[in-house]
N, C-alpha and C. Protein backbone atom coordinates (compact mmCIF):
# COMPACT_ATOMS: atom_id res chain seq x y z
N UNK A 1 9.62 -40.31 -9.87
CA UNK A 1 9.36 -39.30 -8.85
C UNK A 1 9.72 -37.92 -9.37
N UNK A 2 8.84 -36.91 -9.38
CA UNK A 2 9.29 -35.74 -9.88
C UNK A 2 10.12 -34.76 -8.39
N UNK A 3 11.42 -34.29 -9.00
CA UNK A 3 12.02 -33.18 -8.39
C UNK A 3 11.73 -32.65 -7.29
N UNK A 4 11.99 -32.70 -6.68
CA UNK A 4 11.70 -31.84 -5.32
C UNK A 4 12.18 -30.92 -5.40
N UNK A 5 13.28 -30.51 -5.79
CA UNK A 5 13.86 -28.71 -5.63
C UNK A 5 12.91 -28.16 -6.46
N UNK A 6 12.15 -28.70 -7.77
CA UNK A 6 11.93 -27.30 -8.41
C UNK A 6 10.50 -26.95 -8.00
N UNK A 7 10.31 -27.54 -6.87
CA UNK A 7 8.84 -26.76 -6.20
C UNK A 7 9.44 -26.22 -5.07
N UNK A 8 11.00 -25.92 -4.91
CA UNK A 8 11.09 -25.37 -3.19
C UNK A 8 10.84 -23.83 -3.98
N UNK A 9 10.81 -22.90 -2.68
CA UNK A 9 10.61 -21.69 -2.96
C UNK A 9 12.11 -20.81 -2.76
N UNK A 10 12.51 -19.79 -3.25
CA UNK A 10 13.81 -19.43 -3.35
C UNK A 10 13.86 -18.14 -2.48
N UNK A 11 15.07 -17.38 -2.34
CA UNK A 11 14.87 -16.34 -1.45
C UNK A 11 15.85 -15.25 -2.71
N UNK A 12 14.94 -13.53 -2.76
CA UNK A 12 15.42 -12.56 -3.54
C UNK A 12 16.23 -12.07 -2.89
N UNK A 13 17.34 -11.30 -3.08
CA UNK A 13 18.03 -10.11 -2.61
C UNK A 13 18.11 -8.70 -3.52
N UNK A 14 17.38 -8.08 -2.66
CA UNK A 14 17.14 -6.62 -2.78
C UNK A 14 17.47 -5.61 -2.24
N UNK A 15 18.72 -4.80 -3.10
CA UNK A 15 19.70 -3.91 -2.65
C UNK A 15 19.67 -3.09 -3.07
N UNK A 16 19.63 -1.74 -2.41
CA UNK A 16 19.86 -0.22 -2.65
C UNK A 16 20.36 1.17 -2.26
N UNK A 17 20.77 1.98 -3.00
CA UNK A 17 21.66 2.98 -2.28
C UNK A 17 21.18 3.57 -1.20
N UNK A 18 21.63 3.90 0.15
CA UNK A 18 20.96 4.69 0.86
C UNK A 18 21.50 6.35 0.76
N UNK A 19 20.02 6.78 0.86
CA UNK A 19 20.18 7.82 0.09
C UNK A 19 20.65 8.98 1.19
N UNK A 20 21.47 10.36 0.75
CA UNK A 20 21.64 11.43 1.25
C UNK A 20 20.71 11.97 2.59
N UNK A 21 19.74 12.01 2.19
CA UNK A 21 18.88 12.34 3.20
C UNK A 21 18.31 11.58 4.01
N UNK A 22 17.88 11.73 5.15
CA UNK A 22 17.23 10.88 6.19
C UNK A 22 16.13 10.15 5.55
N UNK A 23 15.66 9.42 6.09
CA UNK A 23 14.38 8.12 5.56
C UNK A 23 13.98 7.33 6.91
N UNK A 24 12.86 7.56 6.98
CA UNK A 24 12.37 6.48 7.87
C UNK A 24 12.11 5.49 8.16
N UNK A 25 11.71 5.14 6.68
CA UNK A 25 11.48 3.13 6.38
C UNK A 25 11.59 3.53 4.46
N UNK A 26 11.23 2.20 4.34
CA UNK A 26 10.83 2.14 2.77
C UNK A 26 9.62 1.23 2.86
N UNK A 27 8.58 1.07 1.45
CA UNK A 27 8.08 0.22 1.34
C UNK A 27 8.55 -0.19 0.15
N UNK A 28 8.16 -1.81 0.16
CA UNK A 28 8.49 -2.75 -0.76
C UNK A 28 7.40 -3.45 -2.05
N UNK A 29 7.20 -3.45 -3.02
CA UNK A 29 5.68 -3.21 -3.38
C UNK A 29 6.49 -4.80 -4.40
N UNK A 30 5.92 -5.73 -4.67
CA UNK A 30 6.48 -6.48 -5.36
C UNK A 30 5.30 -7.94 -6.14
N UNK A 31 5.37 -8.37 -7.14
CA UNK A 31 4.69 -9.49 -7.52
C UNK A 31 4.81 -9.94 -8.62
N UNK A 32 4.29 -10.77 -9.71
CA UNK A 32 5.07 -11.73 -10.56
C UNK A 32 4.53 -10.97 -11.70
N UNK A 33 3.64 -10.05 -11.99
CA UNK A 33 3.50 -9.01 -13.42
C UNK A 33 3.72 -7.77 -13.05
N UNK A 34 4.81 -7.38 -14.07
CA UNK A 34 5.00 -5.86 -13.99
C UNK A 34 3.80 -4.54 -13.79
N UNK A 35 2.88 -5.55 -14.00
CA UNK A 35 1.81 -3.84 -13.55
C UNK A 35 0.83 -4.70 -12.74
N UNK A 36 1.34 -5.95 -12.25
CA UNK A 36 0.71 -5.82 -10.75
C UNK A 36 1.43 -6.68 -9.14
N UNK A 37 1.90 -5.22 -8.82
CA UNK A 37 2.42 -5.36 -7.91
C UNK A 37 1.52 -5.06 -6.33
N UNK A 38 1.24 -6.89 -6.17
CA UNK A 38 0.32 -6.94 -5.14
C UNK A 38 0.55 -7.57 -4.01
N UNK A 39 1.54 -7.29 -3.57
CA UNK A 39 2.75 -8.02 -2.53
C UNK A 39 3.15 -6.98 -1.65
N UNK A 40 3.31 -6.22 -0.89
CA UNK A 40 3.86 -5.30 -0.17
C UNK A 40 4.61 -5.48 1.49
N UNK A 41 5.34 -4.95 1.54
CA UNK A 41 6.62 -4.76 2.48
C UNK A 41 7.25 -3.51 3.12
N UNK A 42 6.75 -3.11 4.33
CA UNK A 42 6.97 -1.81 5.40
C UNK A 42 7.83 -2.34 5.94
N UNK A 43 9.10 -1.35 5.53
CA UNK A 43 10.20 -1.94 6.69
C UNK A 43 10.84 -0.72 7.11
N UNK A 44 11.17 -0.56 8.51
CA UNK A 44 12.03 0.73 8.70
C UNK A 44 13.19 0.96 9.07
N UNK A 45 13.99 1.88 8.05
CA UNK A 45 15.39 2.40 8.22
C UNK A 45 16.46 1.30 9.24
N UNK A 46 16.13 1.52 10.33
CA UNK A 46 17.15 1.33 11.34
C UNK A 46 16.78 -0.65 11.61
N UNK A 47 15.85 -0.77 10.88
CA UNK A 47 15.67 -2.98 10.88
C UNK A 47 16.82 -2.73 9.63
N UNK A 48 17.14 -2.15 8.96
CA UNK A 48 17.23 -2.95 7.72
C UNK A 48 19.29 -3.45 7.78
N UNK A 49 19.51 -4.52 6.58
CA UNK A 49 20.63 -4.19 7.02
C UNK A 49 21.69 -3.61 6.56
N UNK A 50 22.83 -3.10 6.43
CA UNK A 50 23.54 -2.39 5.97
C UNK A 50 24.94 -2.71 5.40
N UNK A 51 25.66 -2.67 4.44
CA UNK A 51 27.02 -2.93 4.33
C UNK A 51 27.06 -1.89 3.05
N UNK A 52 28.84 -2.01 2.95
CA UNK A 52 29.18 -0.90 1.70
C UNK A 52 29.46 -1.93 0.45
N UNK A 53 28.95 -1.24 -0.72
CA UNK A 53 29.65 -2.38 -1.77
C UNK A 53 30.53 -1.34 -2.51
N UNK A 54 31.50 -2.32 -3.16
CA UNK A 54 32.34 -1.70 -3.66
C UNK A 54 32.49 -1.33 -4.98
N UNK A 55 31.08 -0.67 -5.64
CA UNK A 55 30.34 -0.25 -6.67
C UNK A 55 29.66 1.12 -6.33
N UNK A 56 29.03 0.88 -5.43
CA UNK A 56 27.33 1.77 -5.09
C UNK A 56 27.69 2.51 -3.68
N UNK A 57 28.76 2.60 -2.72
CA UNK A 57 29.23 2.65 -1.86
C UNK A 57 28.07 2.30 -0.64
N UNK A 58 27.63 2.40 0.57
CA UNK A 58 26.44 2.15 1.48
C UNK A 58 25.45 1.94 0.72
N UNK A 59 24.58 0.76 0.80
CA UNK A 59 23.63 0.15 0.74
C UNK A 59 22.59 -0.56 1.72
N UNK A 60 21.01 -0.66 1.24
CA UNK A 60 20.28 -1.31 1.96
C UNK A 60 20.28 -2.75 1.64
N UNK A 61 20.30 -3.92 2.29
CA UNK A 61 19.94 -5.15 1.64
C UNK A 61 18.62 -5.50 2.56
N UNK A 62 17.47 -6.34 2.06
CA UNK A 62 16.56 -6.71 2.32
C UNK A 62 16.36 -8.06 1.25
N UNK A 63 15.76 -9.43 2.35
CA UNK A 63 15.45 -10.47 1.40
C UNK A 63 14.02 -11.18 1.48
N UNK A 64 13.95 -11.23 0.02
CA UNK A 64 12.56 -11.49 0.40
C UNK A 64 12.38 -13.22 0.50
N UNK A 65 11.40 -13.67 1.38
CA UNK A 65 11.42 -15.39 1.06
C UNK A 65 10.48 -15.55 0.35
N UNK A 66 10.51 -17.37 0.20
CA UNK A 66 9.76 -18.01 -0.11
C UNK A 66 9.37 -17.59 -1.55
N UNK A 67 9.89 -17.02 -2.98
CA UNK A 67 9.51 -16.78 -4.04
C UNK A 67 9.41 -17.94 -4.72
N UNK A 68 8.55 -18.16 -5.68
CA UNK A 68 8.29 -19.88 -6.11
C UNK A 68 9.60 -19.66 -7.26
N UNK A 69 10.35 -20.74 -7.44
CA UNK A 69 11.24 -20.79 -8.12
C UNK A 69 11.02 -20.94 -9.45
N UNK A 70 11.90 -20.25 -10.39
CA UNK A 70 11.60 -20.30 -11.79
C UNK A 70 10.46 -18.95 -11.98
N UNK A 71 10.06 -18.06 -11.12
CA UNK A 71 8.92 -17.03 -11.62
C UNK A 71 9.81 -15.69 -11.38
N UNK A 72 9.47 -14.83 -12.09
CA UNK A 72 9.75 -13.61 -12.60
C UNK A 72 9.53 -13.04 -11.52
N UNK A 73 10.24 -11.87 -10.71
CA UNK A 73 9.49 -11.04 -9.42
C UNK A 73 9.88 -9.96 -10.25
N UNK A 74 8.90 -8.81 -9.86
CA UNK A 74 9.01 -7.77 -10.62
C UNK A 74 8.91 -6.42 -8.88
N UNK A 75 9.42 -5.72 -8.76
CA UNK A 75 9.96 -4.90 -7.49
C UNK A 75 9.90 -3.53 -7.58
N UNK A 76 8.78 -2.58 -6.84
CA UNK A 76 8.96 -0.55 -6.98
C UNK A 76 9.48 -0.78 -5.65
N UNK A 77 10.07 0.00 -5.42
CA UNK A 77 10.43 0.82 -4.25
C UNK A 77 10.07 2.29 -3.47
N UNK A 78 9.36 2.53 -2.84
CA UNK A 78 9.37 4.02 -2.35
C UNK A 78 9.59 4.23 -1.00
N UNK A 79 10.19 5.50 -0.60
CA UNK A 79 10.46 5.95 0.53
C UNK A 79 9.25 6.44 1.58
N UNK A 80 9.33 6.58 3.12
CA UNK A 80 8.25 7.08 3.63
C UNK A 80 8.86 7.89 5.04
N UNK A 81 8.28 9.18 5.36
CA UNK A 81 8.95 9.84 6.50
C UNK A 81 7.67 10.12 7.08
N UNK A 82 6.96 9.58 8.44
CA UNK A 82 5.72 9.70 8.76
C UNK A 82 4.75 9.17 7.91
N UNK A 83 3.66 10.51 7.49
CA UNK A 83 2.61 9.86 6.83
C UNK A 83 3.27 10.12 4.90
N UNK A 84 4.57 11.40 5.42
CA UNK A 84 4.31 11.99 3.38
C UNK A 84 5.37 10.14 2.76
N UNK A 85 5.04 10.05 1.95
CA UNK A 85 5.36 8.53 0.66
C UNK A 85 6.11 9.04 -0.54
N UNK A 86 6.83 8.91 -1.06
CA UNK A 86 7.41 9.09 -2.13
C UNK A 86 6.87 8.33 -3.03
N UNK A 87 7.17 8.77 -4.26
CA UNK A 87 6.53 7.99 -5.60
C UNK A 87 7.59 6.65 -5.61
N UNK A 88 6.87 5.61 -5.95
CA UNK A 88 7.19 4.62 -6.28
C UNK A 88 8.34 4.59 -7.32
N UNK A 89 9.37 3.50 -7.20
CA UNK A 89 10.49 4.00 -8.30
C UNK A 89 9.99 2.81 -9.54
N UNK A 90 10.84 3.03 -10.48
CA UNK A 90 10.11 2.32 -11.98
C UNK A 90 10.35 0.93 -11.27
N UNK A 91 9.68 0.23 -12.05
CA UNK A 91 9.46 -1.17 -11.84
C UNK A 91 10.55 -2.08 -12.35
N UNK A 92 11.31 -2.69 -11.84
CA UNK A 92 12.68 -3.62 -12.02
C UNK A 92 12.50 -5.34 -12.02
């Protein structure tokens, strides 16, 4: 009988500083090759959740599900206030 865990799907955690200035949401742009990120995620400011770490001081955490286990996720980040978007941050 082959494995059952290594087809479950796993869950990411994705954490970041919140920044100085106000923000309304972020989007989440994410998928399994670095130059194609075809997965996306609108989430805003006040859903997300919050704690301090004791590195980075206040942070966002957001998790993503269901990633197939054993695959590479590759993750930009950008900010959004209304319609203006910030540039996407490098790819992680």
């Amino acid at each position: 009988l082959e494995d059952a865990r290594s087809k479950t799907p796993s869950d990411v955690e994705v954490v970041w500083a919140i920044p100085d200035e106000k923000v309304e949401g972020y989007i989440i742009t994410y998928g399994f090759e670095a130059n194609l990120l075809d997965r996306i995620v609108k989430l805003r400011s006040d859903a997300l959740e919050k704690f301090e770490d004791k590195n980075y001081g206040f942070v966002y955490r957001y998790v993503l599900s269901d990633i197939p286990l054993g695959k590479t996720i590759y993750i930009s980040i950008s900010a959004f206030n209304g319609t203006m978007v910030s540039p996407q941050s490098k790819v992680f």
